[in-house]
Protein backbone atom coordinates (compact mmCIF):
# COMPACT_ATOMS: atom_id res chain seq x y z
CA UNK A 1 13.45 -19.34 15.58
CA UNK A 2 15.01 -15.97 16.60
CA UNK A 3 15.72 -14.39 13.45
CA UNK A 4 16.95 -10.78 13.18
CA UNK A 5 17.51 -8.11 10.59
CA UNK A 6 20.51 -6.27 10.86
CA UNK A 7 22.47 -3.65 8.60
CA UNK A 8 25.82 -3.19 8.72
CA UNK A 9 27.53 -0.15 9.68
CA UNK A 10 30.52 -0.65 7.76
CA UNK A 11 29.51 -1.55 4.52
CA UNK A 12 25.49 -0.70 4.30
CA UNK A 13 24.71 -4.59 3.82
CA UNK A 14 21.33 -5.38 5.15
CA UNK A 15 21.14 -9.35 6.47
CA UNK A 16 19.21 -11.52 8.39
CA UNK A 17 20.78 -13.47 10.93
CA UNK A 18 19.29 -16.51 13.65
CA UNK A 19 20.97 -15.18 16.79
CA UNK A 20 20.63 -17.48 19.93
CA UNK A 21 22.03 -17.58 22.80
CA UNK A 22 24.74 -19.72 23.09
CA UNK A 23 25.81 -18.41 19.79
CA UNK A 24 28.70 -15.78 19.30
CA UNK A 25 27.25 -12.20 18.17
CA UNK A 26 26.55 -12.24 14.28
CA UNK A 27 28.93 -10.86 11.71
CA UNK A 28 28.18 -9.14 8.29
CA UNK A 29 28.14 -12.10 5.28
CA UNK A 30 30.10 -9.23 3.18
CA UNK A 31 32.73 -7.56 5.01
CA UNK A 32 33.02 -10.16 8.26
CA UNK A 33 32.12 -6.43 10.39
CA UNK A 34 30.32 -6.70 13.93
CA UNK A 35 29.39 -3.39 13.98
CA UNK A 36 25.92 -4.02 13.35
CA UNK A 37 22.42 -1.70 13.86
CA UNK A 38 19.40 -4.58 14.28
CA UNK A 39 16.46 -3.21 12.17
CA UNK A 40 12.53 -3.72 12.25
CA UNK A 41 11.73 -7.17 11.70
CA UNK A 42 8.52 -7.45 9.48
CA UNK A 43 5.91 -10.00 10.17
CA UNK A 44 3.77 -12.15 7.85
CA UNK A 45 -0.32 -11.86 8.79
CA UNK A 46 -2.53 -14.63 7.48
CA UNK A 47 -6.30 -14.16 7.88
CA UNK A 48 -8.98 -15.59 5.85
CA UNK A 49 -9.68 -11.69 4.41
CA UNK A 50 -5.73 -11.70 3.20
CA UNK A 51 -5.86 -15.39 1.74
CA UNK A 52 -9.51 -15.12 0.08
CA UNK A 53 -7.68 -11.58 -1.57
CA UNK A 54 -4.13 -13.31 -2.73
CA UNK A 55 -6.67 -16.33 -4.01
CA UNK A 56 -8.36 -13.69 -6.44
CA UNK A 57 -5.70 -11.61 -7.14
CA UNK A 58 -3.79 -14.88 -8.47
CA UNK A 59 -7.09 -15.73 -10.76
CA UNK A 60 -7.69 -12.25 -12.20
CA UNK A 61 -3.76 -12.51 -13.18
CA UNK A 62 -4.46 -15.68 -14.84
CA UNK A 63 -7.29 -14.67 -16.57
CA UNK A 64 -5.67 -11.70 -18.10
CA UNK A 65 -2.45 -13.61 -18.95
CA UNK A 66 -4.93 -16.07 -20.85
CA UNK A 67 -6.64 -13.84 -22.45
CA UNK A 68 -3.59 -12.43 -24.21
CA UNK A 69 -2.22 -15.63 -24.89
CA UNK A 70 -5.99 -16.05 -26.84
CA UNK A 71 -5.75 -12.94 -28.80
CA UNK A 72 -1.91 -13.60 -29.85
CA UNK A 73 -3.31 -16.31 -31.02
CA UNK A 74 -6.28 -14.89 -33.18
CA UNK A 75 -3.72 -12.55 -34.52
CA UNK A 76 -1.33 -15.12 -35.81
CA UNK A 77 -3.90 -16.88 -37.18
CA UNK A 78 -5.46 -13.45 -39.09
CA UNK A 79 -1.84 -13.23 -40.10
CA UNK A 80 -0.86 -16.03 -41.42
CA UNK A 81 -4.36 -17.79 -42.73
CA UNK A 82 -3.92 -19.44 -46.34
């Protein structure tokens, strides 16, 4: 699908917008404006290299938050041992 950025002149609002062709030009969601400037579109890359990183990324965050949920937990327990 033909999806655009855009910013909006009038009021700074940055949107994104499917423009086809058939379709009248787009108009800013905030301020209804048509001046618009069409930005950079980014793009989303997916290798093996990028998903193998995310993948380990995501663990080594889980480990960590696990590991402070485990030593909350020892220090409650130090805390509040009869």
């Amino acid at each position: 699908m033909p999806l655009y950025d855009f910013r909006c002149r009038g009021c700074g609002n940055t949107f994104e917008a499917l423009v086809r062709s058939q379709d009248p030009e787009p108009r800013c969601p905030s301020c209804q404006g048509r001046d618009l400037e069409q930005l950079l579109s980014t793009f989303a890359l997916d290798t093996d290299d990028r998903r193998s990183a995310a993948a380990l990324d995501s663990r080594k965050r889980q480990v960590a938050k696990r590991k402070d949920a485990i030593i909350a937990d020892e220090e409650y327990r130090l805390h509040h041992d009869d």
